[in-house]
C-alpha atoms as a PDB file:
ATOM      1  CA  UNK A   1       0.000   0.000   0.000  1.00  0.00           C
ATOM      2  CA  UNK A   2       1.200   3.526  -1.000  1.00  0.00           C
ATOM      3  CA  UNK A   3       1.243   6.455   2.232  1.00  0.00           C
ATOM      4  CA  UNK A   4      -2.113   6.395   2.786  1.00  0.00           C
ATOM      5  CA  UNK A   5      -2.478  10.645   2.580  1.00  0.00           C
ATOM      6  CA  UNK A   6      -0.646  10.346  -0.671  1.00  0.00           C
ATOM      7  CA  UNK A   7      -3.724   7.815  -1.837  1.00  0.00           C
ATOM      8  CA  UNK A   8      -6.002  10.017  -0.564  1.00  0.00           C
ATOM      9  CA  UNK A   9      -4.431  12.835  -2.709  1.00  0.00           C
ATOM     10  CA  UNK A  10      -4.325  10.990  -5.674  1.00  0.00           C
ATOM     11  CA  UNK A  11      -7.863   9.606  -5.591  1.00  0.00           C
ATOM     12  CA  UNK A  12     -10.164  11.487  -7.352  1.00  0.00           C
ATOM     13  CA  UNK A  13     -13.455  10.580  -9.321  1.00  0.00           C
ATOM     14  CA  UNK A  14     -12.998   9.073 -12.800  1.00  0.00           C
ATOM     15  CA  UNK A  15     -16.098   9.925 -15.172  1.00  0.00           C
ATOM     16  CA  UNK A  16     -14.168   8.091 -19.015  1.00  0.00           C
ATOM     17  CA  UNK A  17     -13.048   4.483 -18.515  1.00  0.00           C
ATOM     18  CA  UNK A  18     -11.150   2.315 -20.766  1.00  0.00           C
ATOM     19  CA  UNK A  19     -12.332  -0.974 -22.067  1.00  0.00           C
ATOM     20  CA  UNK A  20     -10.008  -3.100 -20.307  1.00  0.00           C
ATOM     21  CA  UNK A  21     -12.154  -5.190 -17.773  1.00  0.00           C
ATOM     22  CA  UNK A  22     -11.019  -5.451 -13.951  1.00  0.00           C
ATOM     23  CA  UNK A  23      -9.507  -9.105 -13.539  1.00  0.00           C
ATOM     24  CA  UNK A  24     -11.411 -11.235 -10.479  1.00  0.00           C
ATOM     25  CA  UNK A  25      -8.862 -11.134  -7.720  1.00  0.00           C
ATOM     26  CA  UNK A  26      -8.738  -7.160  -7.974  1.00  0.00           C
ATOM     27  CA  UNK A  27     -12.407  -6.721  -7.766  1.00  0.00           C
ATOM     28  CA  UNK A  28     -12.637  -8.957  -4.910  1.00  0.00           C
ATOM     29  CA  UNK A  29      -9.899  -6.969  -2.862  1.00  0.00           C
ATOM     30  CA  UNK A  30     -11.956  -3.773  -3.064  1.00  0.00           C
ATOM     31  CA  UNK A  31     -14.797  -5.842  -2.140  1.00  0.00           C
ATOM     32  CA  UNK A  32     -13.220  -7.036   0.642  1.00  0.00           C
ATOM     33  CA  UNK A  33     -11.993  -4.114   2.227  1.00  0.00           C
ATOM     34  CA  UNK A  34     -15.342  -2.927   2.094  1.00  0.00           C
ATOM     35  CA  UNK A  35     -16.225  -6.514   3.751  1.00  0.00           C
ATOM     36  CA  UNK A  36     -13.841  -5.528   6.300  1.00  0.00           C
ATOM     37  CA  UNK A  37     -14.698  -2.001   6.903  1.00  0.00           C
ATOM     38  CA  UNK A  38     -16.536  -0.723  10.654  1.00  0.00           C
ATOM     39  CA  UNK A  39     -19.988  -0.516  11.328  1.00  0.00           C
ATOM     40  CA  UNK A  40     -22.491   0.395  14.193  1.00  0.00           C
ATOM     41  CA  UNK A  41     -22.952  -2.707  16.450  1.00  0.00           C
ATOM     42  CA  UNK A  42     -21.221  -4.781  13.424  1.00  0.00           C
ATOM     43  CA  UNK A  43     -24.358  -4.637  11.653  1.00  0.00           C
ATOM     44  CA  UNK A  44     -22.750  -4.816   8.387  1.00  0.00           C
ATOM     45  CA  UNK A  45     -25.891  -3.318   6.637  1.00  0.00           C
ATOM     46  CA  UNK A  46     -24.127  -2.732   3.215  1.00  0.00           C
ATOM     47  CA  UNK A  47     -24.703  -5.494   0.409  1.00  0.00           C
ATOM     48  CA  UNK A  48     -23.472  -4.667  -3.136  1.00  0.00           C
ATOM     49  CA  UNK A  49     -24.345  -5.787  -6.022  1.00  0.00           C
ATOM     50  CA  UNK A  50     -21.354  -6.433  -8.389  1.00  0.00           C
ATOM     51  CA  UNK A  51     -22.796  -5.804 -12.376  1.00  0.00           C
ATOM     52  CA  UNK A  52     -20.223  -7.086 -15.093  1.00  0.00           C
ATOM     53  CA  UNK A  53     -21.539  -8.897 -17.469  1.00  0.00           C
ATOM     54  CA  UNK A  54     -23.922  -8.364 -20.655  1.00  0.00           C
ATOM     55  CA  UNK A  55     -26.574  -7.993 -21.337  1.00  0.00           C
ATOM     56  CA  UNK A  56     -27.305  -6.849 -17.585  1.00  0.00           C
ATOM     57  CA  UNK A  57     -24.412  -4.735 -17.723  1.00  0.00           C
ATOM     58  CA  UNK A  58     -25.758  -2.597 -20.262  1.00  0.00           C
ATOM     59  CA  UNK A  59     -29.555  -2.869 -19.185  1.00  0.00           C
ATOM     60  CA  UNK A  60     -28.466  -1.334 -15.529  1.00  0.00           C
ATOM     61  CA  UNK A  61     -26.402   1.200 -17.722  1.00  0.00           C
ATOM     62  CA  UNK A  62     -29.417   2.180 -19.852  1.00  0.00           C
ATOM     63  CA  UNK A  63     -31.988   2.073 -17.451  1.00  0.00           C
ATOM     64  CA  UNK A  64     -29.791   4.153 -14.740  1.00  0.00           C
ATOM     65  CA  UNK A  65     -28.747   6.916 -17.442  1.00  0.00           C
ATOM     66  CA  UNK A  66     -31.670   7.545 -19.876  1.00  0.00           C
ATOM     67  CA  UNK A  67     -33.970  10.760 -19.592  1.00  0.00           C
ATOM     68  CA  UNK A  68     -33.456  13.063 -17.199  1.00  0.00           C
ATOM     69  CA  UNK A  69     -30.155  11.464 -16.043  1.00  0.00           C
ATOM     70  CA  UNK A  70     -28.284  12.209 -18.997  1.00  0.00           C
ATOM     71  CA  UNK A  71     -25.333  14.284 -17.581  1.00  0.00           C
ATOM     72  CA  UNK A  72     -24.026  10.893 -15.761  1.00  0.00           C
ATOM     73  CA  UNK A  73     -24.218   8.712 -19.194  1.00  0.00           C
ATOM     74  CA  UNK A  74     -20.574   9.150 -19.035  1.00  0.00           C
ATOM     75  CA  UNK A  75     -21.053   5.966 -16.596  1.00  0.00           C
ATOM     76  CA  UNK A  76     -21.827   3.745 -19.314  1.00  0.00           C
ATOM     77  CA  UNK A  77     -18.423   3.661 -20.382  1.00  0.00           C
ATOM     78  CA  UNK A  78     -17.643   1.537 -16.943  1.00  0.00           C
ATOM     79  CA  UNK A  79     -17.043  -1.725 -17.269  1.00  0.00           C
ATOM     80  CA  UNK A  80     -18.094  -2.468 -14.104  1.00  0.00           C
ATOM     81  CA  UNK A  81     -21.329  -0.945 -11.843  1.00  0.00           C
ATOM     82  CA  UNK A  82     -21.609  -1.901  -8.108  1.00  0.00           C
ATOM     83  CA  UNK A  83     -25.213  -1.029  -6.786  1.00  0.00           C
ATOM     84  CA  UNK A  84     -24.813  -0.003  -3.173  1.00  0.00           C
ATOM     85  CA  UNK A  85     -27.831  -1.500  -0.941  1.00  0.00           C
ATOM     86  CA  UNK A  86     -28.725  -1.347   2.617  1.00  0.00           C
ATOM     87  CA  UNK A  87     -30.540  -3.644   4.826  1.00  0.00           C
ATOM     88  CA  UNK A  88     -33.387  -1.879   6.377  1.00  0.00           C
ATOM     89  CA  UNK A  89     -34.690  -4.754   8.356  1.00  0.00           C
ATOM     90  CA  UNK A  90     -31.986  -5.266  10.932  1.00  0.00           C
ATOM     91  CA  UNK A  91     -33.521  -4.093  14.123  1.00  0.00           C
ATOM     92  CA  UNK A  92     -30.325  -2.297  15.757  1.00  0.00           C
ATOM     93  CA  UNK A  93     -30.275  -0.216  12.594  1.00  0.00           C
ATOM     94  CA  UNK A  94     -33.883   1.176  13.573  1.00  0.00           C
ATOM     95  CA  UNK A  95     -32.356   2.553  16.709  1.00  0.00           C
ATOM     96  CA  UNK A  96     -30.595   5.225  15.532  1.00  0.00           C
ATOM     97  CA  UNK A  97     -33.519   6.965  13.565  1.00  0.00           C
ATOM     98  CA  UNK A  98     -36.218   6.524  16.753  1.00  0.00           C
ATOM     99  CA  UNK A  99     -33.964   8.408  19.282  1.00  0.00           C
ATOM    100  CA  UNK A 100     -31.553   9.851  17.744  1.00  0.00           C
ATOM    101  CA  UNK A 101     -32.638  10.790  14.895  1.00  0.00           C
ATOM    102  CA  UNK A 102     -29.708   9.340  12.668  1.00  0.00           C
ATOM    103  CA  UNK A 103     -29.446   6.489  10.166  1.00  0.00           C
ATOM    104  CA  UNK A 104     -26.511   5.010  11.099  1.00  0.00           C
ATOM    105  CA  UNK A 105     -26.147   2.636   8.510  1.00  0.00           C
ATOM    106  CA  UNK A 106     -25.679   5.349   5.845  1.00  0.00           C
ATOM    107  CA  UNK A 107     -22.625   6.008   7.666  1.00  0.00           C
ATOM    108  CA  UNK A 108     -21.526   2.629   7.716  1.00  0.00           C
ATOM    109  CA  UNK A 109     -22.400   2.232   3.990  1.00  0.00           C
ATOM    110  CA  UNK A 110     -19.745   5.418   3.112  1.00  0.00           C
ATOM    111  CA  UNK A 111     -17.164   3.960   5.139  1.00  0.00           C
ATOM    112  CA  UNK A 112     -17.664   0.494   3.469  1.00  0.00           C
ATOM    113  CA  UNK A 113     -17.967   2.245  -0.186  1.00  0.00           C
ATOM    114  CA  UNK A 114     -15.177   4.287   0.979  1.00  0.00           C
ATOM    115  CA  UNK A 115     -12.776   1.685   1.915  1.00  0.00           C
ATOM    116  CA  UNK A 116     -13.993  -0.019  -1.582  1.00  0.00           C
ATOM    117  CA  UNK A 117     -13.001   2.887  -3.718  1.00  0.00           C
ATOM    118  CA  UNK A 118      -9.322   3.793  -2.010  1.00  0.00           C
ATOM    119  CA  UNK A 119      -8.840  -0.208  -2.577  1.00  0.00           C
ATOM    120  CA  UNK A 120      -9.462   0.121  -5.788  1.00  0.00           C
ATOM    121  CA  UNK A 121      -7.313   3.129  -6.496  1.00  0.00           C
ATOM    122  CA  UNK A 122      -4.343   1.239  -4.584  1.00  0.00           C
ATOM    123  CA  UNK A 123      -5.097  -1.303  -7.032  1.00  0.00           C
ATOM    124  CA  UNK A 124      -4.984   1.334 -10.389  1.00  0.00           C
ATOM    125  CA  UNK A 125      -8.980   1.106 -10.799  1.00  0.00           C
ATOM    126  CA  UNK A 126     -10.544   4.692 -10.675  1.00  0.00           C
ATOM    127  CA  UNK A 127     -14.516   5.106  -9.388  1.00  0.00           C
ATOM    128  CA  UNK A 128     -17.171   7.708  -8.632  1.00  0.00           C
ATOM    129  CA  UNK A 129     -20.353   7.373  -7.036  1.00  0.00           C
ATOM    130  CA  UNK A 130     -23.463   8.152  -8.516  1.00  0.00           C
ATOM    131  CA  UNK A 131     -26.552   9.546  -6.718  1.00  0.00           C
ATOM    132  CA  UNK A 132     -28.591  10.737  -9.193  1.00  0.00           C
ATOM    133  CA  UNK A 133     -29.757   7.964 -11.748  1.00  0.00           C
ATOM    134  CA  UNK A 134     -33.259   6.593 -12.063  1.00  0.00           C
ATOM    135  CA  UNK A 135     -33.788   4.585  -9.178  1.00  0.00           C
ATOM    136  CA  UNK A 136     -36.999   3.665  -9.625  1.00  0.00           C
ATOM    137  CA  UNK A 137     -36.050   1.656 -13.092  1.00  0.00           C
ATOM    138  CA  UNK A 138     -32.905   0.198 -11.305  1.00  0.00           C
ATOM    139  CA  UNK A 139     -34.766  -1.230  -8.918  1.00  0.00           C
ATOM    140  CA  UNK A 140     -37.293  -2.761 -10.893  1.00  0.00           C
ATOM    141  CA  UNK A 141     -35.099  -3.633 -13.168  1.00  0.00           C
ATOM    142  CA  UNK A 142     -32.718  -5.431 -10.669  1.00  0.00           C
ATOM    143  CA  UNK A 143     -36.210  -6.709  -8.719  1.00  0.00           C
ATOM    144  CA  UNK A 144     -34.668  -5.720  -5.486  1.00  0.00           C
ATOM    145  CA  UNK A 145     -36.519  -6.805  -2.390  1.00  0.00           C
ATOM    146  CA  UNK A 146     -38.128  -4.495  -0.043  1.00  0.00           C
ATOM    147  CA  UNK A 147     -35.807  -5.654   2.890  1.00  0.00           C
ATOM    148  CA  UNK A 148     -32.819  -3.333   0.849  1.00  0.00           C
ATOM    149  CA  UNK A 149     -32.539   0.486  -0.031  1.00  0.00           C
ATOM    150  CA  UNK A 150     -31.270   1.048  -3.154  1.00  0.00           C
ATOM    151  CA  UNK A 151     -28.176   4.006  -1.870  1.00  0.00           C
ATOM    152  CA  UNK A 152     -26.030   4.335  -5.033  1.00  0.00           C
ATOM    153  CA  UNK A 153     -24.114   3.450  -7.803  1.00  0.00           C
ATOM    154  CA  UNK A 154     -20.010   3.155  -7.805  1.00  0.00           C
ATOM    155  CA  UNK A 155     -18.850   2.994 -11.309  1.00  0.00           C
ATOM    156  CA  UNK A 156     -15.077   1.282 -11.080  1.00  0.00           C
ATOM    157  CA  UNK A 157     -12.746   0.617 -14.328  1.00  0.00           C
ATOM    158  CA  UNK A 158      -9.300   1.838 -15.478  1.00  0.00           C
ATOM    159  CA  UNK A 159      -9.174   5.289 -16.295  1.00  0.00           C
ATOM    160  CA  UNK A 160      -8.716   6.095 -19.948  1.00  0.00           C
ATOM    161  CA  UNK A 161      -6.226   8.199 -21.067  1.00  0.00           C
ATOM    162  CA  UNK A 162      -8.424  11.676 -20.444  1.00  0.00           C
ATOM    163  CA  UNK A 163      -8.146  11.183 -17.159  1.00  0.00           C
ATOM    164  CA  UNK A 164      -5.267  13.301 -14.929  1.00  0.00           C
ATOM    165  CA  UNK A 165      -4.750  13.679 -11.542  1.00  0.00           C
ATOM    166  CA  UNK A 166      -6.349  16.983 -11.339  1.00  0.00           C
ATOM    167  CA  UNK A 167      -5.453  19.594  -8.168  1.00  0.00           C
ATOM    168  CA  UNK A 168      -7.954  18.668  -5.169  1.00  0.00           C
ATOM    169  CA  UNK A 169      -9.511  22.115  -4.232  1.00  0.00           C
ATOM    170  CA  UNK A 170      -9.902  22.294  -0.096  1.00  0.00           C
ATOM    171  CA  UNK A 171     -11.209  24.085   2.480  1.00  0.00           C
ATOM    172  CA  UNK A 172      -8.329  25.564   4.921  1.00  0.00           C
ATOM    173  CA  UNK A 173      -7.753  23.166   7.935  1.00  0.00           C
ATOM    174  CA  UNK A 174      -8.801  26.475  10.007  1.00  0.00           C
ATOM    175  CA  UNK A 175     -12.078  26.405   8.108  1.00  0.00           C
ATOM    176  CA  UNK A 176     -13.252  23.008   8.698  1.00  0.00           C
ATOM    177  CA  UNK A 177     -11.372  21.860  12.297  1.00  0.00           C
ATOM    178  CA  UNK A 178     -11.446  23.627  15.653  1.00  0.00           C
ATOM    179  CA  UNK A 179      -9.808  22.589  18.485  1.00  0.00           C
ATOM    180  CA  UNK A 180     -11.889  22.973  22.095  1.00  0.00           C
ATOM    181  CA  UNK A 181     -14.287  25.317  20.696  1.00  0.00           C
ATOM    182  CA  UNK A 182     -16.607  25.794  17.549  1.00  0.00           C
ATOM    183  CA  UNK A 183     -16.834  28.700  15.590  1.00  0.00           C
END
């Protein structure tokens, strides 16, 4: 593994992919270190859905990017889409909604996707999640259960050669962290 602020520099979100598919045993480490990731009470509420192969490849592709969705159709140049699901029926999960107001598990779903994506970028695969795609038709389409919420998309493959590292534009440190106070 590289430093791991220097892979967090480098990491950025790849929107043109080439066609060169992501072998097995690489997919499956990003997958695991999102297997491996934290969650509240070790829930584990994420489940992903791994889409690779045609014809279902491109169905998810043009049923997620048609209409409306258009500016993300760069996507469909992505050999591979994972659809990022939570389980909504594990009781500990309901908790955190009732009393405090929070869904936990859509923290523990970032981390997981999180730990996925810097995995993958270790590993020479660039990503970007997708939020806004028709999730309506994805769902139907994939006939997901009630017991999941559809959360998002990750689109993973190599980058083509368009991409380059561009400059990561940040907040100051003093603008976003306080130390014994808040401003």
């Amino acid at each position: 593994m590289k430093n791991f602020l220097e892979l967090c520099k480098k990491r950025q979100s790849v929107r043109s992919y080439s066609t060169k598919k992501i072998p097995g045993p690489v997919l499956n480490k990003c997958l695991e270190a999102a297997r491996l990731s934290p969650s509240a009470e070790n829930t584990q509420p994420w489940r992903f859905a791994v889409i690779d192969k045609e014809p279902l490849l491109l169905k998810v592709k043009e049923t997620a990017f048609s209409n409306i969705y258009f500016p993300n159709k760069w996507a469909k140049t992505a050999p591979v889409i994972v659809v990022i699901l939570a389980r909504v029926d594990i009781k500990t999960k309901m908790i955190g909604p009732v009393w405090l107001k929070l869904d936990y598990y859509l923290f523990d779903i970032g981390i997981a996707a999180q730990h996925m994506v810097l995995e993958a970028e270790d590993n020479g695969i660039g990503s970007c999640y997708l939020g806004w795609f028709n999730f309506a038709g994805v769902k139907k389409l994939l006939k997901i259960p009630k017991k999941y919420k559809l959360i998002g998309l990750l689109a993973m493959g190599y980058p083509d050669k368009k991409n380059k590292l561009r400059p990561k534009k940040r907040k100051n440190m003093s603008d976003i962290v306080w130390f014994n106070e808040i401003k």
